[in-house]
N, C-alpha and C. Protein backbone atom coordinates (compact mmCIF):
# COMPACT_ATOMS: atom_id res chain seq x y z
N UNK A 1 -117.93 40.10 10.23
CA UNK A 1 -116.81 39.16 10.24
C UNK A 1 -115.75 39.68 9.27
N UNK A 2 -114.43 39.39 9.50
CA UNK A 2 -113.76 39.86 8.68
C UNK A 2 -112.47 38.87 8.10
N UNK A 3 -111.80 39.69 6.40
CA UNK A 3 -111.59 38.14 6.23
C UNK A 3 -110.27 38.00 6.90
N UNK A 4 -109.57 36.65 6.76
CA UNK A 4 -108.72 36.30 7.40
C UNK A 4 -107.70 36.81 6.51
N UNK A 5 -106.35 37.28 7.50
CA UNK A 5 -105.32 37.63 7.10
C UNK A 5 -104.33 37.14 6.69
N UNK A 6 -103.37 37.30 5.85
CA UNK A 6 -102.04 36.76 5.70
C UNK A 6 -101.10 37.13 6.80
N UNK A 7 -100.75 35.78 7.33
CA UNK A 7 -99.59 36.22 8.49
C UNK A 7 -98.34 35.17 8.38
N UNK A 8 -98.07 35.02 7.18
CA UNK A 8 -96.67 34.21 6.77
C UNK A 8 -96.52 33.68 5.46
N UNK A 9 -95.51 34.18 4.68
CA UNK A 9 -95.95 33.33 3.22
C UNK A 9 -94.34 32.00 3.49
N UNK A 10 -94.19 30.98 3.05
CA UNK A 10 -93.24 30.03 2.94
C UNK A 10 -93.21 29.12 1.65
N UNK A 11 -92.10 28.89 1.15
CA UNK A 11 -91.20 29.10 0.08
C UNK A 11 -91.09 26.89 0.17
N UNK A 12 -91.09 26.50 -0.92
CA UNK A 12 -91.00 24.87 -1.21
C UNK A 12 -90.42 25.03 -2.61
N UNK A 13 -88.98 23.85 -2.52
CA UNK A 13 -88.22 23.91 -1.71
C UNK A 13 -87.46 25.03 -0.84
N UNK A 14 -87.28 24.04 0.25
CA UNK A 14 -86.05 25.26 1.04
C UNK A 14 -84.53 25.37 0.80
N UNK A 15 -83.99 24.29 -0.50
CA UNK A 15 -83.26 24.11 -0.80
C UNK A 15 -83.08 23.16 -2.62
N UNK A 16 -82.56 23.76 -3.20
CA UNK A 16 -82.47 23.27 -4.47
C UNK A 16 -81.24 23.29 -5.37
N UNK A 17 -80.88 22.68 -6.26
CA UNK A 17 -79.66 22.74 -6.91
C UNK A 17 -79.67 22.22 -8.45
N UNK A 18 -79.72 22.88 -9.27
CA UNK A 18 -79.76 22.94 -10.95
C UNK A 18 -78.39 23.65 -11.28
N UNK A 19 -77.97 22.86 -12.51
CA UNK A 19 -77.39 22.96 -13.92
C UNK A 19 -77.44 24.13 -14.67
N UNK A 20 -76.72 25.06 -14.64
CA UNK A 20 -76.50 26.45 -15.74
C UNK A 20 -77.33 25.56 -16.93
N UNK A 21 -78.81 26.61 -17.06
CA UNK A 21 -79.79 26.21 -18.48
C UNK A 21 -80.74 25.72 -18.05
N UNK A 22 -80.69 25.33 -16.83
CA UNK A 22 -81.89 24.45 -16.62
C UNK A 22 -82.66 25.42 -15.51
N UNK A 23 -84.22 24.35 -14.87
CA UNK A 23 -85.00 25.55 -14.19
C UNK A 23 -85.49 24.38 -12.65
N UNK A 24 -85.80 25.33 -12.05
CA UNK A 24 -85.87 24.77 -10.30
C UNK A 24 -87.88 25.72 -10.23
N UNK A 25 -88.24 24.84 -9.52
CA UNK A 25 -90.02 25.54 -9.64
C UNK A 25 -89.51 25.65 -8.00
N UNK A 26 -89.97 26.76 -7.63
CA UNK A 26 -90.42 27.38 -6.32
C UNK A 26 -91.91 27.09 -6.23
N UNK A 27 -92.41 26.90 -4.81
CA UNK A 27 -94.10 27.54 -4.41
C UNK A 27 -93.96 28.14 -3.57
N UNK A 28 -94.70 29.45 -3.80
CA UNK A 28 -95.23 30.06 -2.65
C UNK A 28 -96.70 29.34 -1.54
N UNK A 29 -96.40 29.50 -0.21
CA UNK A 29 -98.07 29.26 0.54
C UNK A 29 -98.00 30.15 1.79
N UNK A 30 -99.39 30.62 1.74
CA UNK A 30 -99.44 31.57 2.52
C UNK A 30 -100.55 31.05 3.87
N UNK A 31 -99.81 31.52 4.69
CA UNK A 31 -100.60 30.71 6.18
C UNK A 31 -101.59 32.52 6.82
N UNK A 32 -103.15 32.10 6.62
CA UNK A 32 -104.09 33.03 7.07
C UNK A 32 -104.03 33.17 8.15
N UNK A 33 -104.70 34.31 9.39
CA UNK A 33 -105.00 34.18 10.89
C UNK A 33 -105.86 33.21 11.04
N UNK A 34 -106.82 32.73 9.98
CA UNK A 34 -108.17 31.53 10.66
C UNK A 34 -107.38 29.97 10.17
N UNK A 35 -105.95 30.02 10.43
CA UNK A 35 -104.89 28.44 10.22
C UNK A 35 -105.05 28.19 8.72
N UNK A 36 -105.94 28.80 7.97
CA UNK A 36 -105.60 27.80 6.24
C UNK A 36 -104.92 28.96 5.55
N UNK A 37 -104.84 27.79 4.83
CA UNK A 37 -103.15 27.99 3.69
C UNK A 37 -103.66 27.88 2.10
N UNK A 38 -103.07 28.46 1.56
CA UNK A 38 -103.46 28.84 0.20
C UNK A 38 -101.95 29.30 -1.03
N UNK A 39 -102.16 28.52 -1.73
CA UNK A 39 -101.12 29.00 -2.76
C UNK A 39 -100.97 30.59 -3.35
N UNK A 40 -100.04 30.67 -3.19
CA UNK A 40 -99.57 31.98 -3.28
C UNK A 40 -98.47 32.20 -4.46
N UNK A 41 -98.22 31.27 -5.32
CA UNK A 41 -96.96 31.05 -6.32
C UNK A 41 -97.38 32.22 -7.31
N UNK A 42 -98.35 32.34 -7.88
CA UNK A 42 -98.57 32.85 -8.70
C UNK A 42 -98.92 35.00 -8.69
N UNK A 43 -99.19 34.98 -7.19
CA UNK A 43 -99.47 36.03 -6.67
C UNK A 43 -98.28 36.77 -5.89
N UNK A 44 -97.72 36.50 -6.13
CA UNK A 44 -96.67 37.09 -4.74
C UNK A 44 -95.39 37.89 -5.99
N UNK A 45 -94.48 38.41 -5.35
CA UNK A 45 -93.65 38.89 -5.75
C UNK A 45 -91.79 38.31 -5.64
N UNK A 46 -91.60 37.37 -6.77
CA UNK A 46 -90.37 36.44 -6.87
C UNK A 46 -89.12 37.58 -6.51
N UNK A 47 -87.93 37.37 -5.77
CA UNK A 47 -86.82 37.87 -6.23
C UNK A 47 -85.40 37.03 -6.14
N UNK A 48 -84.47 37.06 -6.90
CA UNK A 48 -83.25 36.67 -6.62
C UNK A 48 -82.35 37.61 -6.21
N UNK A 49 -81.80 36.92 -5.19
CA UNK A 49 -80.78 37.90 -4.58
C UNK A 49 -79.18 37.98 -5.50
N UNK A 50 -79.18 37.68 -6.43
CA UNK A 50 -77.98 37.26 -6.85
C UNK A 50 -78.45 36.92 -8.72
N UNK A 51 -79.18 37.77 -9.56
CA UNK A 51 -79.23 37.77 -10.81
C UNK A 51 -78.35 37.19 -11.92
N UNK A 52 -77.38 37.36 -11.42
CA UNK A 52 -76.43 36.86 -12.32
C UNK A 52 -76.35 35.16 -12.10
N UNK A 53 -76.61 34.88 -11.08
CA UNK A 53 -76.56 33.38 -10.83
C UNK A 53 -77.97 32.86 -11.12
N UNK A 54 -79.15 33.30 -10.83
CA UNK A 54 -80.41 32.84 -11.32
C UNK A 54 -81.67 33.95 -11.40
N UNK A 55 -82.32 33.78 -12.05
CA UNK A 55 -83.25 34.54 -12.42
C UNK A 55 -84.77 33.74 -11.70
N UNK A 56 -85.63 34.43 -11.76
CA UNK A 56 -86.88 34.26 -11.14
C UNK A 56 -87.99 35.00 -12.18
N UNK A 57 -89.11 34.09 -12.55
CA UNK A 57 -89.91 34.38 -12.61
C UNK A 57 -91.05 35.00 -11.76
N UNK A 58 -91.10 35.90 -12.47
CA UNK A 58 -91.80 37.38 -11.92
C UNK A 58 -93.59 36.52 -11.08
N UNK A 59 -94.56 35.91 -11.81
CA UNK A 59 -95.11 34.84 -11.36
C UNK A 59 -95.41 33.39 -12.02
N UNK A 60 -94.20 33.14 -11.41
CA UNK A 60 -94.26 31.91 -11.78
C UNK A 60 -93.38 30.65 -10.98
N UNK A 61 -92.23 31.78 -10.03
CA UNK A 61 -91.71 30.87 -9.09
C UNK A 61 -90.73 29.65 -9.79
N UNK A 62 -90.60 30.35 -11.19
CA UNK A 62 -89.73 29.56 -11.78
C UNK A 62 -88.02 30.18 -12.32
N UNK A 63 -87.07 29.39 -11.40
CA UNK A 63 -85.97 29.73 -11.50
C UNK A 63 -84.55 29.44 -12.34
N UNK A 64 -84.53 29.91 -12.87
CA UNK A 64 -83.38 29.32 -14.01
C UNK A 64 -81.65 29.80 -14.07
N UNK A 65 -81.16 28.55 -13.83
CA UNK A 65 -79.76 28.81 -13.61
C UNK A 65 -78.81 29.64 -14.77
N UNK A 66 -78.25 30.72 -14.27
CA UNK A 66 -77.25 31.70 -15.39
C UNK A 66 -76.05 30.99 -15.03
N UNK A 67 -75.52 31.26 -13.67
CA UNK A 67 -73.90 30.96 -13.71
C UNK A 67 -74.02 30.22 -12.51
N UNK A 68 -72.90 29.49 -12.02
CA UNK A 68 -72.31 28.86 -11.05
C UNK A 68 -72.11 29.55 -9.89
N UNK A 69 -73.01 29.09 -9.29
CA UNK A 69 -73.15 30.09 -7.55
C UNK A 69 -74.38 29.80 -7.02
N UNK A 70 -74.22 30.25 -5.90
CA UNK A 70 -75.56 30.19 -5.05
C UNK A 70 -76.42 31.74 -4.74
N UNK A 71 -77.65 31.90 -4.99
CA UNK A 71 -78.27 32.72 -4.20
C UNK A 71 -79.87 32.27 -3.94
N UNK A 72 -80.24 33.17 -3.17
CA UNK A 72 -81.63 33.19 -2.47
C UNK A 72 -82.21 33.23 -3.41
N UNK A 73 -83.46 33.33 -3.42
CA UNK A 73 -84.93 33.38 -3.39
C UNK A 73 -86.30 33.66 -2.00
N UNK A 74 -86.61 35.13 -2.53
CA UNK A 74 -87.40 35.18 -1.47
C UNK A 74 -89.11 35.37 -2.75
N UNK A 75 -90.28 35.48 -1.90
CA UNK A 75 -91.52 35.80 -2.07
C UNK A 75 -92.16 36.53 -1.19
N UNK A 76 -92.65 37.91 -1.56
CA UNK A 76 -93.65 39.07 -1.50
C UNK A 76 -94.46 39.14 -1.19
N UNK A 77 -95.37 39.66 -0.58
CA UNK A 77 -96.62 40.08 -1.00
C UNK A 77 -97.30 40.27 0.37
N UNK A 78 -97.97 41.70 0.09
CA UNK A 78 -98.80 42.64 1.04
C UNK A 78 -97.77 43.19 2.41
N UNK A 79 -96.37 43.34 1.99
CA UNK A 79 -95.73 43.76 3.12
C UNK A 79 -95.13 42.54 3.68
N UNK A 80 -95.30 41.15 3.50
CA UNK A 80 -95.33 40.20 3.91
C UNK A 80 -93.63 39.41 3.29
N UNK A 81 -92.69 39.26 3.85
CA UNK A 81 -91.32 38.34 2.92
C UNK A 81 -91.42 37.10 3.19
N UNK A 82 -91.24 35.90 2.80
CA UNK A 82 -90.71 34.50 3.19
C UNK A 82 -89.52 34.39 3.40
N UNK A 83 -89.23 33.43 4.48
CA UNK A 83 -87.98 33.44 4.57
C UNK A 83 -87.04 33.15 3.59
N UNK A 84 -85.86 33.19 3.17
CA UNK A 84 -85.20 32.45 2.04
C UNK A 84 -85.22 31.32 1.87
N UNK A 85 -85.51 30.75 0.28
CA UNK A 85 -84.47 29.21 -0.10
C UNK A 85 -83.62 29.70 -0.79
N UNK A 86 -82.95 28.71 -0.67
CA UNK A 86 -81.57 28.53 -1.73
C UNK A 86 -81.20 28.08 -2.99
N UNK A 87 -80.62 28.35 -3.73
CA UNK A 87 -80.53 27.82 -5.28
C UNK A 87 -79.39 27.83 -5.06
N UNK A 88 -78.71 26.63 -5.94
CA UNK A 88 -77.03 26.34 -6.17
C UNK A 88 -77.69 26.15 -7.43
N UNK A 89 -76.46 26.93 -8.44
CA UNK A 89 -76.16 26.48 -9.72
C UNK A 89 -74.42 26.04 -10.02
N UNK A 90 -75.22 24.86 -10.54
CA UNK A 90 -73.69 23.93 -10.54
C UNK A 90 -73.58 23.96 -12.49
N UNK A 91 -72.53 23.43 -12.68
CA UNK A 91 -72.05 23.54 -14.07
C UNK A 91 -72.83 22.55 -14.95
N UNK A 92 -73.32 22.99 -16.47
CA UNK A 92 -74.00 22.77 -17.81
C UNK A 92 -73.72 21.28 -17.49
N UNK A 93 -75.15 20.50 -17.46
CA UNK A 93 -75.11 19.33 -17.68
C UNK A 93 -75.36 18.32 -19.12
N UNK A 94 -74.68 17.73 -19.30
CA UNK A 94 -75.24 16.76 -20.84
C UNK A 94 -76.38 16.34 -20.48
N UNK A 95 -77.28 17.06 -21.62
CA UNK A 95 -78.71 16.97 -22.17
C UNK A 95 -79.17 15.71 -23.15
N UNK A 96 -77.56 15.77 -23.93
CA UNK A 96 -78.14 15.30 -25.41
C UNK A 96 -76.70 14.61 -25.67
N UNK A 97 -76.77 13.61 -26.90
CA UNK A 97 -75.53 13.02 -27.58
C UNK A 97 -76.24 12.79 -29.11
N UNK A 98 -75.59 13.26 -29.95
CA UNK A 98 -76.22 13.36 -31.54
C UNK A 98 -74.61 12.30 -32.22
N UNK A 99 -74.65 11.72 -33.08
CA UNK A 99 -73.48 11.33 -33.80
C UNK A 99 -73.59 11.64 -35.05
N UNK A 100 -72.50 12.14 -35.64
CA UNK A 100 -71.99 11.95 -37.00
C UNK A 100 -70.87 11.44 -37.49
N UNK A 101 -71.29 11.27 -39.07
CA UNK A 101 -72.38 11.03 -39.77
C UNK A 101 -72.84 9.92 -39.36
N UNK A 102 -74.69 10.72 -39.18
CA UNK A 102 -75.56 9.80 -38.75
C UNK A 102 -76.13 8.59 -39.44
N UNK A 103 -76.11 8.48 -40.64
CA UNK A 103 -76.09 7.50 -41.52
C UNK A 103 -75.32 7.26 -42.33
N UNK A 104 -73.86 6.09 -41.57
CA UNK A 104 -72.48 5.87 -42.62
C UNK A 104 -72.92 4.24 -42.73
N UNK A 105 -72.11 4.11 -44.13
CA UNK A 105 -71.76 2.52 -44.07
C UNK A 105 -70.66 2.17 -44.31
N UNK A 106 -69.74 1.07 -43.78
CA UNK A 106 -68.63 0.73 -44.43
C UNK A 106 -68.49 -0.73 -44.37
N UNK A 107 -67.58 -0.39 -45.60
CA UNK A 107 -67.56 -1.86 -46.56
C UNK A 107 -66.77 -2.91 -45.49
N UNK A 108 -66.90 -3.43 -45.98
CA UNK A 108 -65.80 -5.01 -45.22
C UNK A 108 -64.33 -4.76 -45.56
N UNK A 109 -63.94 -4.47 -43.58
CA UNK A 109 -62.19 -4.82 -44.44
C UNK A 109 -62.14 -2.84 -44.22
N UNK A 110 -62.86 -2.20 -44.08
CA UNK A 110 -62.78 -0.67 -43.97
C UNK A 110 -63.50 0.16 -42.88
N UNK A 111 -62.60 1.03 -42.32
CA UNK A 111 -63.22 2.08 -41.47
C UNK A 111 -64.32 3.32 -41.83
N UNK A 112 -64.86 3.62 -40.22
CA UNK A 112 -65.34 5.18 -40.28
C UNK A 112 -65.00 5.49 -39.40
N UNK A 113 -65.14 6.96 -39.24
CA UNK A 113 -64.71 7.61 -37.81
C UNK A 113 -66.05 8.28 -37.35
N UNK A 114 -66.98 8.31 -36.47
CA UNK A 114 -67.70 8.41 -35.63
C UNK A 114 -67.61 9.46 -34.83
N UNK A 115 -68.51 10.60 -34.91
CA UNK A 115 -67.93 12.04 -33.82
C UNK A 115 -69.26 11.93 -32.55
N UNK A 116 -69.00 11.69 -31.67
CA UNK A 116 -70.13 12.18 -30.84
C UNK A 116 -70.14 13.48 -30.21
N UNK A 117 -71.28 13.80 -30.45
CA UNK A 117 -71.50 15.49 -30.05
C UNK A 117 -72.64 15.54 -28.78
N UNK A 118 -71.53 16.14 -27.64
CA UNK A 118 -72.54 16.22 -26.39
C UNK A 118 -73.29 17.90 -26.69
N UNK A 119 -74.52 17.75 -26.26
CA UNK A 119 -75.51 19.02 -26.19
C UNK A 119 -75.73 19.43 -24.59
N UNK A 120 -75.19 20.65 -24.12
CA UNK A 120 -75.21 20.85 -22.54
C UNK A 120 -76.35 21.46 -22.53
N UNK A 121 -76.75 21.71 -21.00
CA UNK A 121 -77.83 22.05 -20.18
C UNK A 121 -78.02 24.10 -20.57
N UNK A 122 -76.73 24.43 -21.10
CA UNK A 122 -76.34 25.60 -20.79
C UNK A 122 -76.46 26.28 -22.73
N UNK A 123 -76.85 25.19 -23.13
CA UNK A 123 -76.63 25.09 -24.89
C UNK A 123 -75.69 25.08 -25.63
N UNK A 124 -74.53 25.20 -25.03
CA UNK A 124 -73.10 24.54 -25.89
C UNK A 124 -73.40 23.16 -25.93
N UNK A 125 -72.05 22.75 -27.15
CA UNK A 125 -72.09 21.75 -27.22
C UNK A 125 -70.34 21.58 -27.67
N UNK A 126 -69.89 20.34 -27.41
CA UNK A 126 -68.57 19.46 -27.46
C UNK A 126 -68.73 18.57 -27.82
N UNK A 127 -67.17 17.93 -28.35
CA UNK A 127 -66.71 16.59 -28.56
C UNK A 127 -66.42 16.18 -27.14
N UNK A 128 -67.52 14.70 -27.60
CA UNK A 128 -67.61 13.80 -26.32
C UNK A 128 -67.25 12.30 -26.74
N UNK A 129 -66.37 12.59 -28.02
CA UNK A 129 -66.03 10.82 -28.20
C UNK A 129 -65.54 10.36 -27.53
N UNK A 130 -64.40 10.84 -26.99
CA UNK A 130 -63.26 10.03 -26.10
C UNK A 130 -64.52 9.67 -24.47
N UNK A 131 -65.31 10.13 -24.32
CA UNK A 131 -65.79 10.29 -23.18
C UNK A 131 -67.07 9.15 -23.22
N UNK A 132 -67.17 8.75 -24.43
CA UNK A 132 -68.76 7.95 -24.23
C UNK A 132 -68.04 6.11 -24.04
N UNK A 133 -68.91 5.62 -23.96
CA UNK A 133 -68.29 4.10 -24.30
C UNK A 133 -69.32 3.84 -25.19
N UNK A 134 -68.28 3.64 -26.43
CA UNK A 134 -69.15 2.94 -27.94
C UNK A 134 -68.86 1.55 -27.72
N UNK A 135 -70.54 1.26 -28.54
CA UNK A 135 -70.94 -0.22 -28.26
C UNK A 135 -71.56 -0.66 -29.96
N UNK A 136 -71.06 -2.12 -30.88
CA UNK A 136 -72.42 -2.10 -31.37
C UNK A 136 -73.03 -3.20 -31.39
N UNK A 137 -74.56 -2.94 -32.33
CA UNK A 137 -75.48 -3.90 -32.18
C UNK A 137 -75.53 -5.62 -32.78
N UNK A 138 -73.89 -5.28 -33.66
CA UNK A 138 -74.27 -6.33 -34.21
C UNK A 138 -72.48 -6.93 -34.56
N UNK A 139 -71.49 -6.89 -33.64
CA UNK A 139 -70.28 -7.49 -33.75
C UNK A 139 -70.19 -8.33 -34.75
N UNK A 140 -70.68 -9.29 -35.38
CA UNK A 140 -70.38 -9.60 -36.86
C UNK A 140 -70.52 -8.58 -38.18
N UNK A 141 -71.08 -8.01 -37.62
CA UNK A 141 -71.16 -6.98 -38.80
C UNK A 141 -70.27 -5.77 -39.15
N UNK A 142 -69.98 -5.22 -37.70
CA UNK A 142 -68.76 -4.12 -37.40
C UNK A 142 -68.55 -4.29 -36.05
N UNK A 143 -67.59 -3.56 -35.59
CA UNK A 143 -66.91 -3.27 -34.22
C UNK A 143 -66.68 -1.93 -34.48
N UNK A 144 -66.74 -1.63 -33.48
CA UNK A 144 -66.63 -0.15 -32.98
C UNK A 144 -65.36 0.26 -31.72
N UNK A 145 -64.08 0.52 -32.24
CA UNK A 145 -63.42 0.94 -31.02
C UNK A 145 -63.65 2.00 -29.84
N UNK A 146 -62.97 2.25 -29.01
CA UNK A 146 -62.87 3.29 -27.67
C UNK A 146 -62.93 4.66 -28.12
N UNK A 147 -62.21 4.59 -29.47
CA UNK A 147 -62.57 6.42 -29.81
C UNK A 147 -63.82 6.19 -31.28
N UNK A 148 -64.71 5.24 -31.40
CA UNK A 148 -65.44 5.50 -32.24
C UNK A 148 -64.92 4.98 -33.53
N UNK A 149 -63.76 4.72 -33.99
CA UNK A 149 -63.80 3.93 -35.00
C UNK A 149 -64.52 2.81 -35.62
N UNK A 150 -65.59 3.13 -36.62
CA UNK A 150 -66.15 2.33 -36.99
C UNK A 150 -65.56 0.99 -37.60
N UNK A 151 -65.06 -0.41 -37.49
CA UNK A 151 -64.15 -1.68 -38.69
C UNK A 151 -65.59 -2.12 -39.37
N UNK A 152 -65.92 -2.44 -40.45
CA UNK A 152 -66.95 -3.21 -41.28
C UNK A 152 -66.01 -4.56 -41.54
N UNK A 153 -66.67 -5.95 -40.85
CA UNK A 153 -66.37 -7.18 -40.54
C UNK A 153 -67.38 -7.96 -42.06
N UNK A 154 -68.42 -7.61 -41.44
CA UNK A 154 -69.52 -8.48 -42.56
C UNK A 154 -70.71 -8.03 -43.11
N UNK A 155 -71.32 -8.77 -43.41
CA UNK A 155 -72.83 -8.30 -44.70
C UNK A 155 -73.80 -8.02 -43.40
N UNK A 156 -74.11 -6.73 -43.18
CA UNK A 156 -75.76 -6.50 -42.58
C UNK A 156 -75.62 -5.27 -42.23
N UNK A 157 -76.42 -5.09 -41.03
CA UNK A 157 -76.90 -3.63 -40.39
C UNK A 157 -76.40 -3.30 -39.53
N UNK A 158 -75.71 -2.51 -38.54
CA UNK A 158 -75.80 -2.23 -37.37
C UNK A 158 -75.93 -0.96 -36.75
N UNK A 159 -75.96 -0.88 -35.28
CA UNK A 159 -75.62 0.87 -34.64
C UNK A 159 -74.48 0.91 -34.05
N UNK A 160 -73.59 1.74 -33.68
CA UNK A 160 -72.78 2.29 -32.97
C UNK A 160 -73.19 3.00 -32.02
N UNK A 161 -73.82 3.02 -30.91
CA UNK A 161 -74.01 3.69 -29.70
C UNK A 161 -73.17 4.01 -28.50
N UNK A 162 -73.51 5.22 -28.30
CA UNK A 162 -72.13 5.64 -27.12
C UNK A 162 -73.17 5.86 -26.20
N UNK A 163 -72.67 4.88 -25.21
CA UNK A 163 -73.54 5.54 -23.66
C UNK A 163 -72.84 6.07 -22.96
């Protein structure tokens, strides 16, 4: 008896789309002559057609966005190609929002100014004050305007949060 062959490897997803920084998982599965199927992610041979736009792990089927563009992804192995999927890499997404200074107080009757700092997908980072909507927890205590100005109203605690 002899063993069964590989006669197709295919690629999940057939279509995907990540953020410059971030990563997209491919699987490989490979369809035998006796009908079963078997993972193949780890065995096969990753490539991107287009490097500069995403990279591929060698085995691991894991793809990570460089620049803004689209290319393939195919998988290898024994003479054998999958057909292509696709990767779109679209532009650095906000990861993160940090504020400073992270621990201010102000008196009654006096301001702060409030910086929010967005952290992208791509590892830059920007001023995202004008862009968040600041809120706080405790309107008797302070208000918080549209660009982050902290007012101190009264006696207690509060946060300033930008969603």
């Amino acid at each position: 008896m002899t063993a069964p062959e590989l006669t197709a490897i295919a690629i999940t997803p057939a279509t995907a789309t990540v953020p410059i920084g971030l990563t997209a998982n491919f699987t490989a599965t490979g369809t035998y002559t006796d009908g079963s199927t078997a993972s193949l992610t780890s065995l096969v041979t990753w490539t991107s057609s287009n490097t500069a736009v995403t990279t591929i792990g060698s085995a691991t089927g894991v793809a990570t966005g460089m620049t803004v563009g689209t290319a393939t992804v195919t998988a290898a192995m024994n003479g054998l190609a999958s057909p292509a999927a696709s990767l779109t890499v679209t532009n650095a997404a906000l990861i993160g929002i940090s504020i400073s200074p992270s621990n201010s107080s102000v008196a009654r009757g006096s301001t702060v100014t409030l910086v929010a700092t967005g952290t992208y997908s791509d590892g830059s980072t920007g001023n995202v004050s004008g862009s968040v909507a600041w809120t706080s927890t405790s309107t008797t205590v302070a208000t918080v305007s549209a660009t982050g100005v902290v007012s101190g109203i009264g006696v207690g605690r509060f946060l300033s949060l930008p969603r």
